[in-house]
Protein backbone atom coordinates (compact mmCIF):
# COMPACT_ATOMS: atom_id res chain seq x y z
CA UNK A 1 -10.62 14.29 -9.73
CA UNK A 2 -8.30 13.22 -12.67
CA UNK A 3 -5.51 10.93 -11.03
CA UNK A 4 -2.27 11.64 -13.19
CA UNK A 5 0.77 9.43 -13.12
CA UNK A 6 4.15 11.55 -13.07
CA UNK A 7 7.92 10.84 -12.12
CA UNK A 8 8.56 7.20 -12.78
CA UNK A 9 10.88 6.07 -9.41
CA UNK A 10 12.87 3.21 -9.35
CA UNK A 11 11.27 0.18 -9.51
CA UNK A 12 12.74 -2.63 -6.82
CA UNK A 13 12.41 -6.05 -7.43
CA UNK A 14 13.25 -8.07 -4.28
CA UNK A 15 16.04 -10.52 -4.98
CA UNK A 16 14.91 -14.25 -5.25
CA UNK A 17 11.12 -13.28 -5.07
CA UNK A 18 11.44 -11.21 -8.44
CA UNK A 19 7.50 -9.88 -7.96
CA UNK A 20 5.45 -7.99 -5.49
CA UNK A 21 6.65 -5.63 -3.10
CA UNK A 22 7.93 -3.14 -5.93
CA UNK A 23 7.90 0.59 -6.64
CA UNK A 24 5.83 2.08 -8.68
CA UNK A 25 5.10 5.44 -10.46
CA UNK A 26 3.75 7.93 -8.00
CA UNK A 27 0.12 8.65 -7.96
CA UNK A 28 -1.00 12.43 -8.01
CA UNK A 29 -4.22 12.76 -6.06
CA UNK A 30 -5.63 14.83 -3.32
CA UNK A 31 -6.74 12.83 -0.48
CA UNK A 32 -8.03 13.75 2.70
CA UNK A 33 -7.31 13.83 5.91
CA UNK A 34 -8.51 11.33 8.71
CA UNK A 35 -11.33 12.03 9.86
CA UNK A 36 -11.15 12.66 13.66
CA UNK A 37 -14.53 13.83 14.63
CA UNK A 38 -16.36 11.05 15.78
CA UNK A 39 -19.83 13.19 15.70
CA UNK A 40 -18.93 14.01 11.58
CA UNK A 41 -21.21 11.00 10.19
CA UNK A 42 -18.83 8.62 7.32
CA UNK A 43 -21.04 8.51 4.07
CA UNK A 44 -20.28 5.85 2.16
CA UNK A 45 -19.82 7.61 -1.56
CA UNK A 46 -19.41 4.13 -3.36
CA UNK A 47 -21.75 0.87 -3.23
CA UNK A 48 -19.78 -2.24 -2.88
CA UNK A 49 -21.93 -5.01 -1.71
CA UNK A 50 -22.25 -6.51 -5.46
CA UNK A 51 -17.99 -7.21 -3.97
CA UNK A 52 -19.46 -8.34 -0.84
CA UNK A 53 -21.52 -10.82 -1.88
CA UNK A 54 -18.82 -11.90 -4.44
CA UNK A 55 -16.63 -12.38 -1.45
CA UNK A 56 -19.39 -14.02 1.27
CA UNK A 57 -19.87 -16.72 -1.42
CA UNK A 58 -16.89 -17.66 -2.94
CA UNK A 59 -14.36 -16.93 -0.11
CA UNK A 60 -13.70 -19.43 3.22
CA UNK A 61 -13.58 -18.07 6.47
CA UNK A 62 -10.00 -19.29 6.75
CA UNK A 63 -9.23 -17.32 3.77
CA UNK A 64 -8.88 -19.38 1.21
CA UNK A 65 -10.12 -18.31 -1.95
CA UNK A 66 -12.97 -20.70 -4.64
CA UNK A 67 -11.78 -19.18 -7.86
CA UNK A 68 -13.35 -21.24 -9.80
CA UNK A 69 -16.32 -20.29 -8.12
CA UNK A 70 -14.91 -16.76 -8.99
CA UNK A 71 -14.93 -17.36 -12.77
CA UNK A 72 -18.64 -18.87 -13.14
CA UNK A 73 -19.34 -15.37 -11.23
CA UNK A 74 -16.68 -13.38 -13.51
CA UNK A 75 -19.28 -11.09 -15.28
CA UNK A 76 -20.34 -9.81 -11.99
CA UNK A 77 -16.87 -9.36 -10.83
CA UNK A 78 -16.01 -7.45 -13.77
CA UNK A 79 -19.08 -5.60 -13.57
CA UNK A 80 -17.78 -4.75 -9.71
CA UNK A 81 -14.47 -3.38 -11.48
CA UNK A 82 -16.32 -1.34 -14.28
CA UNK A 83 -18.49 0.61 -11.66
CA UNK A 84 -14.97 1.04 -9.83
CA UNK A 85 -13.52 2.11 -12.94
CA UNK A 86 -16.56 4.87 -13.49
CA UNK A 87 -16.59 6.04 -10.08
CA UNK A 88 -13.06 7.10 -9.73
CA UNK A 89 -12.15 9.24 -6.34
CA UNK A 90 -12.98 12.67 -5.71
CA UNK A 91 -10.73 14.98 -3.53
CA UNK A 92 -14.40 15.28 -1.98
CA UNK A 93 -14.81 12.01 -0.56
CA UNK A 94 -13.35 11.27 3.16
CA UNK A 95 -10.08 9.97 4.01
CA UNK A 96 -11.79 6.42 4.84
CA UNK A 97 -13.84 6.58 1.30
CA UNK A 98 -10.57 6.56 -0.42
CA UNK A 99 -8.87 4.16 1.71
CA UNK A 100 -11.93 1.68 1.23
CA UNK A 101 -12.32 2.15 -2.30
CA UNK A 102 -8.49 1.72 -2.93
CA UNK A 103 -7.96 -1.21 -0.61
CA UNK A 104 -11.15 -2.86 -2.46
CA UNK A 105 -10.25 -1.91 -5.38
CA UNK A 106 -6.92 -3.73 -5.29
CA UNK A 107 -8.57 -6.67 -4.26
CA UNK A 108 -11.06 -7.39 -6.75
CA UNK A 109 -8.81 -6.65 -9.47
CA UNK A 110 -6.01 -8.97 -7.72
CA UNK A 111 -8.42 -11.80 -7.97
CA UNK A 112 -9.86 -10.51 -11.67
CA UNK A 113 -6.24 -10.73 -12.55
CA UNK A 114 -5.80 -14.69 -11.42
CA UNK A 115 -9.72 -15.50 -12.89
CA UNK A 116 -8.49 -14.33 -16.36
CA UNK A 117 -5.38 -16.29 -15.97
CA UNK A 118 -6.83 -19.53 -14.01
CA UNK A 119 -5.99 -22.25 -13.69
CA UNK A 120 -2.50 -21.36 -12.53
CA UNK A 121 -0.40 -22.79 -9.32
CA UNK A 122 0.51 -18.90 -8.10
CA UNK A 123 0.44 -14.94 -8.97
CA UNK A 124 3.74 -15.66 -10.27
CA UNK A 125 2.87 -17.46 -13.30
CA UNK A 126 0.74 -14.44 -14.54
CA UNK A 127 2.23 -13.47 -17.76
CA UNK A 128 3.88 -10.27 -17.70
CA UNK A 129 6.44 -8.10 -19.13
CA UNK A 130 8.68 -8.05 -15.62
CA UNK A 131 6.07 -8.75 -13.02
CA UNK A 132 2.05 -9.23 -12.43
CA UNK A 133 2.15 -6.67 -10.04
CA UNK A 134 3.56 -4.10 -12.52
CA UNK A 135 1.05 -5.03 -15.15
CA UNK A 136 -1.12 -1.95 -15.92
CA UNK A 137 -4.72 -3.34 -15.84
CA UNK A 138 -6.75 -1.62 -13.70
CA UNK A 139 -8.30 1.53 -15.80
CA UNK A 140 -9.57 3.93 -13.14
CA UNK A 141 -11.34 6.87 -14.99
CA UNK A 142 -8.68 7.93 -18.04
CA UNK A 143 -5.66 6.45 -16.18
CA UNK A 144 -4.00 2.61 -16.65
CA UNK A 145 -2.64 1.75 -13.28
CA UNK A 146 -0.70 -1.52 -11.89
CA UNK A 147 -1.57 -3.35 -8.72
CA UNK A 148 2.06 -1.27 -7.93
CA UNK A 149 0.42 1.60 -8.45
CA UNK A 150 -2.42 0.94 -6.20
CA UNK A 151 -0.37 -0.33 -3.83
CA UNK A 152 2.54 2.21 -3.77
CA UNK A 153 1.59 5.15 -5.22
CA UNK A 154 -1.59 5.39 -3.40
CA UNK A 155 -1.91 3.09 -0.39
CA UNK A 156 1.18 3.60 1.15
CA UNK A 157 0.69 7.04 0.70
CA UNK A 158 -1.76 7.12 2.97
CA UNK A 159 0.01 6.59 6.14
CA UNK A 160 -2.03 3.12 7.87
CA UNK A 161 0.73 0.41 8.11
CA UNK A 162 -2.23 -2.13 8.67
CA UNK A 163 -3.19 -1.64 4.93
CA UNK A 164 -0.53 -4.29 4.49
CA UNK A 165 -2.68 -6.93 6.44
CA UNK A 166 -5.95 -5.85 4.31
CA UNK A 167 -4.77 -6.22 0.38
CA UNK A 168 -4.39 -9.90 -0.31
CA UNK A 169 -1.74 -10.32 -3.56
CA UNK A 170 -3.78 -13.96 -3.95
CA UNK A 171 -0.86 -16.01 -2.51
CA UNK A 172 -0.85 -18.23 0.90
CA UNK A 173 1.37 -16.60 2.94
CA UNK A 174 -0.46 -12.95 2.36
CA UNK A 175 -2.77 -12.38 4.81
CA UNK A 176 -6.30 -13.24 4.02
CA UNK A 177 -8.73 -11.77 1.76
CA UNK A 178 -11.52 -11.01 4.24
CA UNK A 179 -15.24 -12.09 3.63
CA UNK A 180 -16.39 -8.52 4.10
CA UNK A 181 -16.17 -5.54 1.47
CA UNK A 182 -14.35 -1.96 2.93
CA UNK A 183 -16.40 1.00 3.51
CA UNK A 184 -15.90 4.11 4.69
CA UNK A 185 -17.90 3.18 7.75
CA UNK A 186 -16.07 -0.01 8.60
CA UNK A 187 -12.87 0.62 7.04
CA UNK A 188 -10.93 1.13 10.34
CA UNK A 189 -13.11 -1.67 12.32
CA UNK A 190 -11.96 -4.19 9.89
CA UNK A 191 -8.38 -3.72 9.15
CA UNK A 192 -8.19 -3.37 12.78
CA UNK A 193 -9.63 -7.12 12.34
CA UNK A 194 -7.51 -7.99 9.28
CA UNK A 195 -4.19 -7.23 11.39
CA UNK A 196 -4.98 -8.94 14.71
CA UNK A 197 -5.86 -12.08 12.64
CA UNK A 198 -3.10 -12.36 10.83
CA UNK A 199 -0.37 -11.51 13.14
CA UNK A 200 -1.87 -14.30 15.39
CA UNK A 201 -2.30 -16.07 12.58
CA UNK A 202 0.02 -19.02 11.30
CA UNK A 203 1.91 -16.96 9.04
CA UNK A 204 4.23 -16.12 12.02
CA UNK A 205 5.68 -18.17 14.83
CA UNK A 206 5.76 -16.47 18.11
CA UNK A 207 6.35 -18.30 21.42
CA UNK A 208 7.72 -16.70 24.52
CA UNK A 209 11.29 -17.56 23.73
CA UNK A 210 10.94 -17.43 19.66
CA UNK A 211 9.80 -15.29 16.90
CA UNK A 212 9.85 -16.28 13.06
CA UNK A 213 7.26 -13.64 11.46
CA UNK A 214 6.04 -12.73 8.20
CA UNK A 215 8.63 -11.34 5.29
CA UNK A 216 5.97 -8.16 5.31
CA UNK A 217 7.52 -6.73 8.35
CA UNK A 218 10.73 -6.65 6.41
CA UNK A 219 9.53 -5.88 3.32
CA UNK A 220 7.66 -2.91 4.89
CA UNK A 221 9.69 -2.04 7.93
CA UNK A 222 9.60 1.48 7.38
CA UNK A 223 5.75 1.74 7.43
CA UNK A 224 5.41 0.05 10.85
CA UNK A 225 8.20 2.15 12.25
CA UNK A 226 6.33 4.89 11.63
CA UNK A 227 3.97 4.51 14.11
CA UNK A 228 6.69 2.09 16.71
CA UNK A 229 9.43 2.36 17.61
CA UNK A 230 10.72 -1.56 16.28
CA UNK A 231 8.91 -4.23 14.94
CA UNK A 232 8.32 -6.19 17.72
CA UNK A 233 6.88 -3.67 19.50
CA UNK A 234 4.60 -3.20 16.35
CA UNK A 235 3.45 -6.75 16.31
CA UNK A 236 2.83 -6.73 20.51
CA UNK A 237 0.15 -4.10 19.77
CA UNK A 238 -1.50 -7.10 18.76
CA UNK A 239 -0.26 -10.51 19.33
CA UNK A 240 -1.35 -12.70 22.00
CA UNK A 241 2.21 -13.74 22.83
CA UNK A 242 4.80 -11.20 23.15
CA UNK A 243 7.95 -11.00 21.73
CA UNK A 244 10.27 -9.89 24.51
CA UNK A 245 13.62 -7.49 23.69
CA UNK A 246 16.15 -9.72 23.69
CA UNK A 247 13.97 -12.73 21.56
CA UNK A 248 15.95 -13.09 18.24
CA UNK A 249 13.89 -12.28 15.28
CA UNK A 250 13.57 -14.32 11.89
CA UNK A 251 11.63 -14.59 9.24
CA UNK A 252 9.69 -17.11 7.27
CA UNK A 253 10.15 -17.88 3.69
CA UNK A 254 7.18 -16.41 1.64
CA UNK A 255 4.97 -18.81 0.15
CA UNK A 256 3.56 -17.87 -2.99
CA UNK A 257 1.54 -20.90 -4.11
CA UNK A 258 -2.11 -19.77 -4.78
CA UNK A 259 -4.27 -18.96 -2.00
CA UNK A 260 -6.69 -21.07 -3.59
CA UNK A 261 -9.34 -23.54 -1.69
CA UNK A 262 -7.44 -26.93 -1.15
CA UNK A 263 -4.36 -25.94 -1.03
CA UNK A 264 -1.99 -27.73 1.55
């Protein structure tokens, strides 16, 4: 499948943060649909355990991320990204290939992009033209994409509002990069993980008479919405406390200090 990038849309830069959360140029591929027979065995088309094992060793269960670890192990990571970059998707593969090679895919390169750049204090002092996250990096087959691209132009795309709580933009208040590589097989399994964690995580505040959550449910409202009918009821799908109708909600300030091992 050749992946061709076509209409340039407007590209959003949220106010004081200046970075992330963008549009990006749309991403023309042909991606299946989800697969709903639980008898139809997933095959997973891609190998990523060389990820995995980057990931088991140089990432804490908390979350926090050992990049210098990272950069004595940066040949292998780039290696990871190369094989990425020659195995590029096939309309063949299953919905939950794509989604794990796409959410991975965005990951490793994330953290590729702060190894080459280390040592830095956050994603935000990546040079770049406008923003990090609109720096076209990532070469998948014949195509130059940004984490944008990945993000919005595929990702999003696909209709699962939890891939929000499984790509980690390598900053504190994202939710974690988790110790385990995607595949097709455990792709649901674990961002059904990654979202439970992280909304009853510290990155939001809920009590029974209080909730102060995460800027990604306001950044991303519409996705959630698409499967709720408001964003509390979203979250309750998954938080231990609830947030009750008439609980006023606010949100935290975004912390964009590098998710980095030590940090306070």
């Amino acid at each position: 499948m050749k992946m061709k990038i076509y209409n340039l849309v407007a590209i959003a830069i949220f106010s004081c943060l200046m970075i992330s959360c963008v549009s990006s140029r749309g991403i023309n591929f042909k991606k299946q649909a989800r697969t709903s027979n639980s008898s139809v065995p997933l095959v997973n088309e891609i190998n990523h355990q060389q990820w995995d094992d980057l990931l088991k060793k140089h990432v804490r269960e908390e979350g926090l991320v050992d990049y210098k670890g990272f950069q004595k192990d940066s040949a292998l990571l780039s290696e990871y990204i190369t094989y990425l970059s020659e195995n590029e998707p096939s309309e063949k593969w299953s919905y939950e290939e794509q989604l794990a090679y796409f959410i991975n895919l965005y990951n490793a390169s994330t953290v590729h992009l702060i190894v080459k750049n280390y040592p830095i204090k956050s994603i935000k002092d990546v040079e770049a033209t406008i923003s990090p996250f609109l720096k076209k990096f990532i070469q998948i087959g014949d195509e130059k994409l940004s984490l944008a691209d990945v993000e919005k132009g595929i990702l999003q795309k696909m209709n699962e509002p939890r891939i929000h709580f499984a790509i980690n933009c390598a900053s504190y208040s994202c939710p974690k990069l988790m110790r385990e590589a995607y595949t097709a097989k455990n792709v649901d399994s674990l961002m059904e993980q990654a979202t439970t964690e992280f909304i009853n995580s510290d990155k939001n505040e809920i009590t029974s008479d209080r909730a102060r959550i995460s800027e990604i449910f306001k950044w991303y409202k519409k996705d959630f919405l698409k499967q709720a009918n408001s964003i509390d009821e979203y979250i309750n799908q998954y938080s231990r406390v609830k947030i009750q109708p008439t609980t006023e909600i606010n949100y935290l300030e975004y912390d964009w200090r590098l998710n980095e091992v030590g940090v306070n």
